[in-house]
N, C-alpha and C. Protein backbone atom coordinates (compact mmCIF):
# COMPACT_ATOMS: atom_id res chain seq x y z
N UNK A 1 -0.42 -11.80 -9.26
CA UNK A 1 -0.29 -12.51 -8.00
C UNK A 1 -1.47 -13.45 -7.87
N UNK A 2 -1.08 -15.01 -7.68
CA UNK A 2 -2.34 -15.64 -7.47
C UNK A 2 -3.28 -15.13 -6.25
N UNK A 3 -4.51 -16.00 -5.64
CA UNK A 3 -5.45 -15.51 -4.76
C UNK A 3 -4.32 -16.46 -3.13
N UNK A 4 -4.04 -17.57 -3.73
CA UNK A 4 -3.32 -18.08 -2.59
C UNK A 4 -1.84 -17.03 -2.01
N UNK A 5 -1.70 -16.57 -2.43
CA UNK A 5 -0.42 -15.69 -2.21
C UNK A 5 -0.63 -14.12 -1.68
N UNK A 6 -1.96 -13.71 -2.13
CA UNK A 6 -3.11 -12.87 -1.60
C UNK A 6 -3.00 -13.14 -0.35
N UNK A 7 -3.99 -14.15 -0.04
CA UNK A 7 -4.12 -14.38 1.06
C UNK A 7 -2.97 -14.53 2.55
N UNK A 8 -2.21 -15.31 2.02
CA UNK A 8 -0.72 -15.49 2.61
C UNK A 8 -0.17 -14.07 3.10
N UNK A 9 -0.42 -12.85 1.96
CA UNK A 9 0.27 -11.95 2.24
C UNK A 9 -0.45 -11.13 3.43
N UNK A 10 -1.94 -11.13 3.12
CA UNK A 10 -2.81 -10.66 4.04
C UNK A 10 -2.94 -10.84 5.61
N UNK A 11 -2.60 -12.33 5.67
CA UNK A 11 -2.57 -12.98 6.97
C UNK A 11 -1.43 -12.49 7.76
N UNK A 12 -0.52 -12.28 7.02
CA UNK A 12 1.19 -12.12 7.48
C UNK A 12 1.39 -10.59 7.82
N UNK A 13 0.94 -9.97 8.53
CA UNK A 13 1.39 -8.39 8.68
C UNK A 13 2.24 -8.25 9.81
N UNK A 14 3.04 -7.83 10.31
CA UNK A 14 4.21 -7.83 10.96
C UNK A 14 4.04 -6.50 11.77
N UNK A 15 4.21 -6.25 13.13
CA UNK A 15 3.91 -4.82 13.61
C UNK A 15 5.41 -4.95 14.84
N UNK A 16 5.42 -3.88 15.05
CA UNK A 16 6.49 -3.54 15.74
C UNK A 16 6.19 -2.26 16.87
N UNK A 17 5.64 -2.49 18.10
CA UNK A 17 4.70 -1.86 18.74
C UNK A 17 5.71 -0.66 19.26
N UNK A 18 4.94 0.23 19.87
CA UNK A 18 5.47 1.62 20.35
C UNK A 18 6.07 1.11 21.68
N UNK A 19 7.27 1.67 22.01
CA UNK A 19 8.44 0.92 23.13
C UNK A 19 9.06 0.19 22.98
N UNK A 20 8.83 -0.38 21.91
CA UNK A 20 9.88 -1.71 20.95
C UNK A 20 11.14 -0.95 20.51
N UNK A 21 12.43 -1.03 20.73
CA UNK A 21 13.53 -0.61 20.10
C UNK A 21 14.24 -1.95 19.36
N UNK A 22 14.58 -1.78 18.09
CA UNK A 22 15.48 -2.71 17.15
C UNK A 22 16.05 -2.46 16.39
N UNK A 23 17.68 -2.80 16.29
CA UNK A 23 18.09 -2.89 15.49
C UNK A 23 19.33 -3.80 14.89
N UNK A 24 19.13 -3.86 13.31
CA UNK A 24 19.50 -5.07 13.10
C UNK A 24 18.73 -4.61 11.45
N UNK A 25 18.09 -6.19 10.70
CA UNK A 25 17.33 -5.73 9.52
C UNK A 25 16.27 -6.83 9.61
N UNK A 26 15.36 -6.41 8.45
CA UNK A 26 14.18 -7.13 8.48
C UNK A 26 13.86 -7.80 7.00
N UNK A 27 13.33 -8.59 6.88
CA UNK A 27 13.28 -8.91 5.55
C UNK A 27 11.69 -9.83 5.48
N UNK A 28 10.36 -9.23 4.80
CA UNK A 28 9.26 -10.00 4.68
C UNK A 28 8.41 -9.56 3.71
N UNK A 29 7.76 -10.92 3.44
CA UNK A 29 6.99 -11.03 2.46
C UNK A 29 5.29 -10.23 2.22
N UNK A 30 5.46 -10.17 3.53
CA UNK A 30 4.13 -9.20 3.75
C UNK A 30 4.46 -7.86 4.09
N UNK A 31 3.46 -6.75 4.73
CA UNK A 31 3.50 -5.64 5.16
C UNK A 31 3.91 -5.76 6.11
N UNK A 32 4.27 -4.82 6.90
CA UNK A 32 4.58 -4.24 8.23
C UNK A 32 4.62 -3.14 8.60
N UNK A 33 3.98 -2.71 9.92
CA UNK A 33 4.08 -1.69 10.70
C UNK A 33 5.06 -1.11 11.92
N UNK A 34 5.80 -0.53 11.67
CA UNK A 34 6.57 0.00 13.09
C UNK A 34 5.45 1.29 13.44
N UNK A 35 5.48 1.27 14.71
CA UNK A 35 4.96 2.03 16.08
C UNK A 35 6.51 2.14 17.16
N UNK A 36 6.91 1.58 16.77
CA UNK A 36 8.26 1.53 17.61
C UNK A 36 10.02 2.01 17.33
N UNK A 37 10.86 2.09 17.62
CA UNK A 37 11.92 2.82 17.16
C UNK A 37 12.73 1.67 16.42
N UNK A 38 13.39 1.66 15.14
CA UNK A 38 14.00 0.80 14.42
C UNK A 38 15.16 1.63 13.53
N UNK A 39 16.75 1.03 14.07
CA UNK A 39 17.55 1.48 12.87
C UNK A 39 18.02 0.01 12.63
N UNK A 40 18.31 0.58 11.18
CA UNK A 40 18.64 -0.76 10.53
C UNK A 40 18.00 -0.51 8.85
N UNK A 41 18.14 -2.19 8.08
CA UNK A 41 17.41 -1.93 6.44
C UNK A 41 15.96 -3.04 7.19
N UNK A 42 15.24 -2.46 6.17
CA UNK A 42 13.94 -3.03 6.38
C UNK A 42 13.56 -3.33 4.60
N UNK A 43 13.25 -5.12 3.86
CA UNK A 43 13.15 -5.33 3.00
C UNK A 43 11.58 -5.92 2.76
N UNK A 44 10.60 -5.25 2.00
CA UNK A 44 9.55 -5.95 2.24
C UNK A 44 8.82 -5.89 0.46
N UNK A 45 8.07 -7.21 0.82
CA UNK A 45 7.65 -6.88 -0.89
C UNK A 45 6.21 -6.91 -0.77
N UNK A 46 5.35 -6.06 0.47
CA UNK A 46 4.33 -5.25 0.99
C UNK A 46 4.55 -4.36 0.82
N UNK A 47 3.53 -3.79 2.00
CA UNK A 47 3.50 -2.32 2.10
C UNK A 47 4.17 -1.47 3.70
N UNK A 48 5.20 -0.87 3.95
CA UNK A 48 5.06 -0.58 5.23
C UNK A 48 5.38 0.82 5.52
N UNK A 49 4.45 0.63 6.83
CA UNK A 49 3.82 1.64 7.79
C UNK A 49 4.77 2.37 8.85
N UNK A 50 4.97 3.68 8.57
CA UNK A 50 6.15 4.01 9.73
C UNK A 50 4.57 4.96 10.82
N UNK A 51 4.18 4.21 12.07
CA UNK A 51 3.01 4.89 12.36
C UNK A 51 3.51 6.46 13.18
N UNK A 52 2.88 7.29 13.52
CA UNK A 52 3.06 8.32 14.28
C UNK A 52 3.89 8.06 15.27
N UNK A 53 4.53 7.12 16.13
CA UNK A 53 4.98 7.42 16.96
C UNK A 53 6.16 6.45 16.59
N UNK A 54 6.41 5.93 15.30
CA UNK A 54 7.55 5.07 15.12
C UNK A 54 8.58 6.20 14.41
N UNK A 55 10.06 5.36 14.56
CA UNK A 55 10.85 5.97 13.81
C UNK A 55 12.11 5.10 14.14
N UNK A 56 12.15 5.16 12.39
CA UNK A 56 13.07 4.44 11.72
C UNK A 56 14.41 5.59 11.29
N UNK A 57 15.68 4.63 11.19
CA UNK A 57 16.56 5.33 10.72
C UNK A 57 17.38 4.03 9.40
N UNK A 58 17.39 4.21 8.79
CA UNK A 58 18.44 3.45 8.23
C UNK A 58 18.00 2.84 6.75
N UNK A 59 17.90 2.30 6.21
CA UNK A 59 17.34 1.88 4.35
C UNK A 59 15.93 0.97 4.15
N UNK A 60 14.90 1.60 3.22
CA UNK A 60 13.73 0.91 3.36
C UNK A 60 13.43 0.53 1.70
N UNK A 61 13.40 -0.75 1.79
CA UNK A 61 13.03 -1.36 0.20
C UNK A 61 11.62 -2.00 0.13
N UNK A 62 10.49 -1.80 -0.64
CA UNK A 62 9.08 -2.09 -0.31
C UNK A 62 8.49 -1.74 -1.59
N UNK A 63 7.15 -2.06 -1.37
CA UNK A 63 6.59 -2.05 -2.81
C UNK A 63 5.61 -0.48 -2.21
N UNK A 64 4.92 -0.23 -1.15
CA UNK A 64 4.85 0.49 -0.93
C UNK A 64 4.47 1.24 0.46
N UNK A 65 4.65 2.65 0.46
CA UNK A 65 5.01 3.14 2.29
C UNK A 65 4.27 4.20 2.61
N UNK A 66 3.68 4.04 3.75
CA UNK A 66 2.74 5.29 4.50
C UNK A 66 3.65 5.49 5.76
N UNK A 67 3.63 7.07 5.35
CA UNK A 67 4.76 7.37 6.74
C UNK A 67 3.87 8.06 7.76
N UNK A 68 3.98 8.16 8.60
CA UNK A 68 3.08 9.13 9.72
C UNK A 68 4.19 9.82 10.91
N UNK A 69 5.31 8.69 11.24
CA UNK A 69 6.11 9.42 11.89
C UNK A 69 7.05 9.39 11.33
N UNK A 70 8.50 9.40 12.12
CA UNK A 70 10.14 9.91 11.78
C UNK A 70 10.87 9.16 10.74
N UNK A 71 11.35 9.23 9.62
CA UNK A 71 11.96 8.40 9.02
C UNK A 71 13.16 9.08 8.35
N UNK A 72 15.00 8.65 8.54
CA UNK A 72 15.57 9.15 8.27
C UNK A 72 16.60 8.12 7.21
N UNK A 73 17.21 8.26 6.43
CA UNK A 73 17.60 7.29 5.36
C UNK A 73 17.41 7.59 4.12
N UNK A 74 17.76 6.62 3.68
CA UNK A 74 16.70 5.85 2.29
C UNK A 74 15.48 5.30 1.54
N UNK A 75 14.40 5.84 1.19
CA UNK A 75 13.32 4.66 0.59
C UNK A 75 13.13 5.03 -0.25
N UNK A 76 13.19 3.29 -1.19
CA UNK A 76 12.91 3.39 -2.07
C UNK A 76 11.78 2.30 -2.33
N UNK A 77 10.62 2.58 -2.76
CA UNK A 77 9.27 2.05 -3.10
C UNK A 77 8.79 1.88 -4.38
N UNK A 78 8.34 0.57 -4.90
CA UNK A 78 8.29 0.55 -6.49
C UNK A 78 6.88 1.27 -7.03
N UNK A 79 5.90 1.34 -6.20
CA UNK A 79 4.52 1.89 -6.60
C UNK A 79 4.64 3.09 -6.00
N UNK A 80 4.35 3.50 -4.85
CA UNK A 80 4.18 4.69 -4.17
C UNK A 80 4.59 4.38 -2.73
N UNK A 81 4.95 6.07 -2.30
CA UNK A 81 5.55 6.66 -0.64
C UNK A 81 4.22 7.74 -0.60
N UNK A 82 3.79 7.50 0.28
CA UNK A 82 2.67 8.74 1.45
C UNK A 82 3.32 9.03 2.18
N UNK A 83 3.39 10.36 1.99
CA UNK A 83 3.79 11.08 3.38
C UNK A 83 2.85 11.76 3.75
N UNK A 84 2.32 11.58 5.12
CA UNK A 84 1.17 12.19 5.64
C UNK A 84 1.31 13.30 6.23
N UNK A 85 0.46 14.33 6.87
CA UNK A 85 0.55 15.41 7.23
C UNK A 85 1.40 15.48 8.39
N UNK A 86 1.74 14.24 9.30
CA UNK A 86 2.59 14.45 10.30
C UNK A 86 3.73 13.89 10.16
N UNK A 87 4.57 13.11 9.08
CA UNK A 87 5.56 12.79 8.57
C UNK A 87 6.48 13.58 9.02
N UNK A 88 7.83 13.42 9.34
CA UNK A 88 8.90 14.12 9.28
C UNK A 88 10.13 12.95 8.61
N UNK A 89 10.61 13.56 7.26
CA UNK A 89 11.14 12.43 6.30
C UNK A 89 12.85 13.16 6.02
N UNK A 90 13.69 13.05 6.37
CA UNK A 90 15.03 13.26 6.08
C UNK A 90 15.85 12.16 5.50
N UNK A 91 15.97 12.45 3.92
CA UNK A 91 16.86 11.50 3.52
C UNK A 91 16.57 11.65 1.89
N UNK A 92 16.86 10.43 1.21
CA UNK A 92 16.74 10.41 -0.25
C UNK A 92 15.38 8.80 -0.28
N UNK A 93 14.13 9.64 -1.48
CA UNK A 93 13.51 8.98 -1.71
C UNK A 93 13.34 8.76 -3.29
N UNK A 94 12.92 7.18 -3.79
CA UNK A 94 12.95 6.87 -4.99
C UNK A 94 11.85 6.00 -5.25
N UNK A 95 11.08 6.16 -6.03
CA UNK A 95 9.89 6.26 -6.55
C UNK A 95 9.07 6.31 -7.39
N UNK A 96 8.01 5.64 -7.66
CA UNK A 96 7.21 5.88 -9.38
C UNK A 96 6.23 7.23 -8.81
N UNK A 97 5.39 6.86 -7.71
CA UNK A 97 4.54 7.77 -7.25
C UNK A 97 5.11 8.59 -5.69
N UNK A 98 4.67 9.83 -5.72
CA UNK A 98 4.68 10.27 -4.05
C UNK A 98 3.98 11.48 -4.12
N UNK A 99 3.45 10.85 -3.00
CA UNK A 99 2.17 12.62 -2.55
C UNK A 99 2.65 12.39 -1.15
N UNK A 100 2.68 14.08 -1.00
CA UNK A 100 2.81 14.71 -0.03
C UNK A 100 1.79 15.47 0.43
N UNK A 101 1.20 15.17 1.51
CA UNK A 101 0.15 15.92 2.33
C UNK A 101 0.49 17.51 3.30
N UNK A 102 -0.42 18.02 3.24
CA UNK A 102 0.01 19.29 3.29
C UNK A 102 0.35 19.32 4.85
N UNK A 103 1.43 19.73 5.85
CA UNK A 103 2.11 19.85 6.63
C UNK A 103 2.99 18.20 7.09
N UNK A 104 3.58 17.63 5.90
CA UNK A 104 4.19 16.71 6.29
C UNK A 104 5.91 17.22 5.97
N UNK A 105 6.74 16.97 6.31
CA UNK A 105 7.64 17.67 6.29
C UNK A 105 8.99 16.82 5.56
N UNK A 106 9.71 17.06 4.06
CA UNK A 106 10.47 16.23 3.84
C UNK A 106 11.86 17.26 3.12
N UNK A 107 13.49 17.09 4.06
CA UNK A 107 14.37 16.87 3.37
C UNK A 107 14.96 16.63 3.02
N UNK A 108 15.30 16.54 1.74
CA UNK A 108 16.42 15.33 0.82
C UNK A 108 16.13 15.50 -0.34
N UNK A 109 16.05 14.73 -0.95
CA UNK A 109 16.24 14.58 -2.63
C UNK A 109 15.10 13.43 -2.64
N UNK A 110 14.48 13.62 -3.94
CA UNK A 110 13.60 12.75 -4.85
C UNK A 110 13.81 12.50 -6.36
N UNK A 111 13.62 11.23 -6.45
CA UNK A 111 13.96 10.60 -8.07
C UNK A 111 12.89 9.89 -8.28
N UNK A 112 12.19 10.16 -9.07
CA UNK A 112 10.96 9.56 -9.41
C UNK A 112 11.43 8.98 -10.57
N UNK A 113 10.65 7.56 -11.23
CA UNK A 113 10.34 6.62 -12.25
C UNK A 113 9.65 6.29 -12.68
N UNK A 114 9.80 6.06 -14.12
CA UNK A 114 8.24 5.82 -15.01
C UNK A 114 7.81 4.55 -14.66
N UNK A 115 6.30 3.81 -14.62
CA UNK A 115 6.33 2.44 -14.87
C UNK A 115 6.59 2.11 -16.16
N UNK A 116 6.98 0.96 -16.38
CA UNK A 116 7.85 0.00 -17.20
C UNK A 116 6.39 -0.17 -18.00
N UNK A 117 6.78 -0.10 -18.72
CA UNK A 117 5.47 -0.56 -20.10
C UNK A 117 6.10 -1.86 -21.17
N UNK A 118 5.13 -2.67 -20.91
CA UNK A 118 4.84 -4.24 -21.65
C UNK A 118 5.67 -4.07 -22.76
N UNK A 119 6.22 -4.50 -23.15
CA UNK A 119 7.03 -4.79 -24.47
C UNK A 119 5.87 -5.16 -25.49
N UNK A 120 6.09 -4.28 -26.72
CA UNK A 120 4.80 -4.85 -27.68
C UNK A 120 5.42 -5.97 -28.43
């Protein structure tokens, strides 16, 4: 990734505050945070944040995700999913990496993936 596209991505974070209800889908180039209630797909080629008091229902595509509150669905993340100690995660997750912190709570199914190695 160049430094200009860095930056771009940095500037661009997207939040979705606590009392906010939406739904519909999302699609961005940067990160984002919900604090607020969202069903729907959420497409990001960041990182996003489901915070403690957000909760999402519906399909999450991202490079990678820190959960803290409710998330029910789908995610699938190309680097890594955190689920933190207060997570509550119902659904199917797909994945290269995922740690789970000790009292975060997840059920469904997991499919983890190797990274892709360089062609010699």
């Amino acid at each position: 990734m160049n430094h200009n596209k860095q930056e771009f991505l940095l500037q661009n974070i997207n939040r979705i505050s606590e009392g906010t209800e939406i739904i519909g889908s999302i699609t961005t180039p940067g990160d984002i945070r919900i604090d607020g209630s969202f069903e729907g797909s959420i497409t990001s080629k960041g990182k996003v944040v489901i915070g403690e008091k957000g909760k999402i229902k519906g399909d999450i595509n991202c490079y990678d995700a820190d959960i803290w509150g409710i998330f029910e669905g789908a995610l699938h993340a190309s680097e890594i999913i955190t689920l933190k100690e207060v997570a509550t995660v119902i659904g199917d997750i797909k994945t290269q990496k995922l740690v789970l912190e000790a009292g975060a709570v997840f059920n469904g199914s997991c499919a983890m993936f190797e990274r892709q190695q360089p062609e010699k």
